[in-house]
Every structure is written in C-alpha cells, then in structure tokens.
N, C-alpha and C. Protein backbone atom coordinates (compact mmCIF):
# COMPACT_ATOMS: atom_id res chain seq x y z
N UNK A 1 17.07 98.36 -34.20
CA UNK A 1 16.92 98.18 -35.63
C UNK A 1 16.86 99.54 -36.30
N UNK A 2 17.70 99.58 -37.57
CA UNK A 2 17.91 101.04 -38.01
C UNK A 2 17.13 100.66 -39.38
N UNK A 3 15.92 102.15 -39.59
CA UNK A 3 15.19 101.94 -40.38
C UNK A 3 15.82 101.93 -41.83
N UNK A 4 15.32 101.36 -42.77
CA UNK A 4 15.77 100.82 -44.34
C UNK A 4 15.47 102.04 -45.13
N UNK A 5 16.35 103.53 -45.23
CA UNK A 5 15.94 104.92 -45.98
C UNK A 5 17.12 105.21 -46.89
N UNK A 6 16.52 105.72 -47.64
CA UNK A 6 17.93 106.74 -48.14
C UNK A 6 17.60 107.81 -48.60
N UNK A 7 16.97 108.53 -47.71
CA UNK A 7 16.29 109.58 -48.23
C UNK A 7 17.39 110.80 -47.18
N UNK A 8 17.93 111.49 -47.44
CA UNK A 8 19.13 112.15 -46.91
C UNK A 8 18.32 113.22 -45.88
N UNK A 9 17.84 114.03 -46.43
CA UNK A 9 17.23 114.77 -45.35
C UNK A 9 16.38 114.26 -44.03
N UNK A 10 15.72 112.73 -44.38
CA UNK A 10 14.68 112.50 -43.51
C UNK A 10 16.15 111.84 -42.14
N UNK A 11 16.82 111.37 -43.05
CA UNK A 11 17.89 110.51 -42.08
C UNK A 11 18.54 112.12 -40.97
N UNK A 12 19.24 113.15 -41.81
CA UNK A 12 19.54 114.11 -41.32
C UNK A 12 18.41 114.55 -39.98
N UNK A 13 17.65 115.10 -40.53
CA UNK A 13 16.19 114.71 -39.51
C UNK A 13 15.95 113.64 -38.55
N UNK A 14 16.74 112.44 -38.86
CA UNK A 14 16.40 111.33 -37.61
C UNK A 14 17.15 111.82 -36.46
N UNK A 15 18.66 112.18 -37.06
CA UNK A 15 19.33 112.42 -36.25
C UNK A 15 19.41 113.82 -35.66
N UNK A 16 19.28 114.45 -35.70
CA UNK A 16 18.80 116.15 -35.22
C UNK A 16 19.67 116.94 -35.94
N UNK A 17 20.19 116.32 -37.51
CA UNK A 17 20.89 117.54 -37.51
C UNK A 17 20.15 119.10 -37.91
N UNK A 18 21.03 119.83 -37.46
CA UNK A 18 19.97 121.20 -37.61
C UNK A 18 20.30 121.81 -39.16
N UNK A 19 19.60 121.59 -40.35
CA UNK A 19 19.65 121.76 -41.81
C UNK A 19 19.43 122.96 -41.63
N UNK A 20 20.09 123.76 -42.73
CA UNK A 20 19.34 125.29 -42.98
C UNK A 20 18.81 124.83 -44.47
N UNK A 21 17.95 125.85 -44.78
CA UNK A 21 17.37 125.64 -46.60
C UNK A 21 18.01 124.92 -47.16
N UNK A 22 19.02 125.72 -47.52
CA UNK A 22 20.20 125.32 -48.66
C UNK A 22 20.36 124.21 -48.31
N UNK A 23 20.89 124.06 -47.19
CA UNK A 23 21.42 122.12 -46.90
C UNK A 23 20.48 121.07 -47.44
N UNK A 24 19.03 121.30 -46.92
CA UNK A 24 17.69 120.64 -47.02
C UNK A 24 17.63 120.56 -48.69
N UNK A 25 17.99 121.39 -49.66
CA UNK A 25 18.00 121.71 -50.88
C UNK A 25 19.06 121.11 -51.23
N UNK A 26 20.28 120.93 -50.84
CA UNK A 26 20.93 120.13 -51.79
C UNK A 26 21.17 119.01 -51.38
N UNK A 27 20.91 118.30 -50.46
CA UNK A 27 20.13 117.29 -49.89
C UNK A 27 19.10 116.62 -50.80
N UNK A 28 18.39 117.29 -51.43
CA UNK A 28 17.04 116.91 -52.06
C UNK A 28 17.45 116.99 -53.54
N UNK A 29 18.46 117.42 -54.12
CA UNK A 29 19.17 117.33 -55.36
C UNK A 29 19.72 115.97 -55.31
N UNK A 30 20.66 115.70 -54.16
CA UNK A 30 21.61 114.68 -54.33
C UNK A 30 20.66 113.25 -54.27
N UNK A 31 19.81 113.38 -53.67
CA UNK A 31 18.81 112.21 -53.32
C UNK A 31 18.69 111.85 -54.74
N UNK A 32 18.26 112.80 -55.33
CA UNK A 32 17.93 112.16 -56.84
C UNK A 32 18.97 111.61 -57.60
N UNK A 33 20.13 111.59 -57.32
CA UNK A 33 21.32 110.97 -58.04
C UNK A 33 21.29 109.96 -58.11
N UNK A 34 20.68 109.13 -56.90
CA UNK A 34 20.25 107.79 -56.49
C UNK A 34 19.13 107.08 -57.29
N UNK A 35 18.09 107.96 -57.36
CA UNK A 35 16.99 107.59 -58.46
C UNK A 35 17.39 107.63 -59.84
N UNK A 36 18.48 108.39 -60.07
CA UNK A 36 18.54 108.54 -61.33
C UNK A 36 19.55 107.56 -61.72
N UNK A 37 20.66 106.87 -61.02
CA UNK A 37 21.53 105.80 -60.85
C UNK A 37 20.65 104.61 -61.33
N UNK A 38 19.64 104.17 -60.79
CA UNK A 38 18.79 103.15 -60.62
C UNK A 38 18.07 102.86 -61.72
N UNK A 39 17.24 103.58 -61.95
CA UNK A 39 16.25 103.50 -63.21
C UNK A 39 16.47 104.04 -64.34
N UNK A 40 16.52 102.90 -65.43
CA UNK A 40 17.33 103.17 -66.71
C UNK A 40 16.76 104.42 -67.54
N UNK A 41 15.66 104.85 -67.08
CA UNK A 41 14.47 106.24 -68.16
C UNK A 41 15.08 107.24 -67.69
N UNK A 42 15.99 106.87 -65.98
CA UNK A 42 16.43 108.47 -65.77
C UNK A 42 17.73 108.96 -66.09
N UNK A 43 18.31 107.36 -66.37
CA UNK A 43 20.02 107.11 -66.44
C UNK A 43 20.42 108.27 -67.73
N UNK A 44 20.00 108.04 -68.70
CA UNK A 44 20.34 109.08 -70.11
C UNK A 44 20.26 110.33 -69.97
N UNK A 45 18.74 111.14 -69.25
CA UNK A 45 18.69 112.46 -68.53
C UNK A 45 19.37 112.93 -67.83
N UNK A 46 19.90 111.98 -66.65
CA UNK A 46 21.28 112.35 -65.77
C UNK A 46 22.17 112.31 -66.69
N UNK A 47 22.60 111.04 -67.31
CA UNK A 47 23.72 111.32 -68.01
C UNK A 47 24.18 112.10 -68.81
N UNK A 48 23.16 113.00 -69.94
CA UNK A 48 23.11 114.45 -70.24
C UNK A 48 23.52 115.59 -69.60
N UNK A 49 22.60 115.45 -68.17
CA UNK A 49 22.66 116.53 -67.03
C UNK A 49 24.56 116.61 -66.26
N UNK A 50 24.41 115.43 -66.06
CA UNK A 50 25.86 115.26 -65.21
C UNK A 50 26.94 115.78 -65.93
N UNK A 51 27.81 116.63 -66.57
CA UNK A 51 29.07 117.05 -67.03
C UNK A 51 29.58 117.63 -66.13
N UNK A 52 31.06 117.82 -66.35
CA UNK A 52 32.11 117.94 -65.40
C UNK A 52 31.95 119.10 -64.96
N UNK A 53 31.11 120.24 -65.20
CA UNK A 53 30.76 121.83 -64.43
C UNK A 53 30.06 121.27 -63.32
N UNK A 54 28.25 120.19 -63.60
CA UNK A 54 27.57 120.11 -63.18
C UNK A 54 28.43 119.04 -61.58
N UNK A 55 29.14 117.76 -61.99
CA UNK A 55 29.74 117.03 -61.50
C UNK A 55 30.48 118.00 -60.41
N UNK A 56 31.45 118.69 -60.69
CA UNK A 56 32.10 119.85 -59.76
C UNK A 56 31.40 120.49 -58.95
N UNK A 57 30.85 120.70 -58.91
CA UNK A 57 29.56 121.46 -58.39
C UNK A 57 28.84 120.79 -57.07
N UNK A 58 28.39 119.68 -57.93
CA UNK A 58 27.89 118.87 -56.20
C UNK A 58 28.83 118.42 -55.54
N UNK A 59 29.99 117.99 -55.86
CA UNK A 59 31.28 117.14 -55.68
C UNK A 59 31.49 118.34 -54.16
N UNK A 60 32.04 119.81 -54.86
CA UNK A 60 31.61 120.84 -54.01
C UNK A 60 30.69 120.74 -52.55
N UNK A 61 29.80 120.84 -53.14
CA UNK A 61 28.24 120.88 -51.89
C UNK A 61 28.47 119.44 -51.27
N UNK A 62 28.93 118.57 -51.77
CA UNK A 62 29.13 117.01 -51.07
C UNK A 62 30.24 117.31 -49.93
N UNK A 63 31.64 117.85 -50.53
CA UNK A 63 32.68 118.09 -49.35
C UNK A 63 32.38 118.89 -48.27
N UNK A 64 31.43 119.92 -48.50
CA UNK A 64 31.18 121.19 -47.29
C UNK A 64 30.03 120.31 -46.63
N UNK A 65 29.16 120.06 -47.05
CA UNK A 65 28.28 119.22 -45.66
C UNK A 65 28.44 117.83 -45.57
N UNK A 66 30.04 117.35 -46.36
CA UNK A 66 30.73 116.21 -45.04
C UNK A 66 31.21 116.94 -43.74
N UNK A 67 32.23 117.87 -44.07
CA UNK A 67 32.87 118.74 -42.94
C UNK A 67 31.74 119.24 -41.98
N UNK A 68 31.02 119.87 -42.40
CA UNK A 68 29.87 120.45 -41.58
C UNK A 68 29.07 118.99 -40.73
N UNK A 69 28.89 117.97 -41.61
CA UNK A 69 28.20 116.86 -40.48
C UNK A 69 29.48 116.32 -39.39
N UNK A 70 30.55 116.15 -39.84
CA UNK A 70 31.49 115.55 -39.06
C UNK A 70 31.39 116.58 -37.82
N UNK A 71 31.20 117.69 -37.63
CA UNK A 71 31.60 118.51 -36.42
C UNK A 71 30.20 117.69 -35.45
N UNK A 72 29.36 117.25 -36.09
CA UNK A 72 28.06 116.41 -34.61
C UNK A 72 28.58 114.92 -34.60
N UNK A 73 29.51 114.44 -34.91
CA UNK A 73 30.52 113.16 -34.92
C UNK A 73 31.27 112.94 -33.86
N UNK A 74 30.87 112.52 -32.45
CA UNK A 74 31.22 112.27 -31.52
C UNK A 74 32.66 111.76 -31.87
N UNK A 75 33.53 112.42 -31.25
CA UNK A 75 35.28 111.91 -31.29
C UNK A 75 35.16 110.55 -30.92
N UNK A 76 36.57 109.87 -31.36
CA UNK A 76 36.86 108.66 -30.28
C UNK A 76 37.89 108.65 -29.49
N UNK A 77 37.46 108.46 -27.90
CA UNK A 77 38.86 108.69 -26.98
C UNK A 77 40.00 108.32 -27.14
C-alpha cells in the first residue's frame, strides 16, 4: 500500500532520491502550486503571482528535475 502524499520532497525522500538545497527548494515552491490550485483565498494570489516570466521559470525547474529524476528510473528490458 502506497501512502496517500503529495508532498514532493517527502515522496523524493521515500524514495532515496539524493536532493541538493535547491532541488529541496523548488520542490517546496512547487508543492504550493497545489495548495494554491485548491483553495479559492489562494487561487487570486497565485493568479496575480503566476505570469508568463513567473510560469517560465518553474516550467524551467520542472523540466531539469524531470531529466535529473528519470536517470534513478530503472530502464525497461
């Protein structure tokens, strides 16, 4: 049974990946995208916050630690 999280770093952490700061840090940015998705008091603040510099930006930090997690992604034969 796989525990019910979405907390990015703790999951990263389940699995051993080895985070440096920065990762752990934008890790802990993106988490909040989720909270702020969800609950309508945060939806307007994000939606302020989010413009297409800010959007680019994580979009950024999202593609480099897909690539970076895929390398502990066991191939398939």
């Amino acid at each position: 049974m796989f525990p019910i999280i979405h907390d990015l770093e703790k999951i990263a952490l389940k699995i051993n990946l080895p985070l440096d700061k920065r990762q752990k840090e934008v890790l802990t940015i993106i988490n909040t995208f989720n909270i702020a998705g969800r609950y309508g008091d945060y939806k307007l603040s994000f939606y302020k916050q989010a413009d297409k510099k800010f959007a680019k930006k994580y979009f950024e930090h999202t593609k480099k630690l897909r690539i970076w997690i895929k390398k502990f992604v066991p191939k398939d034969k």
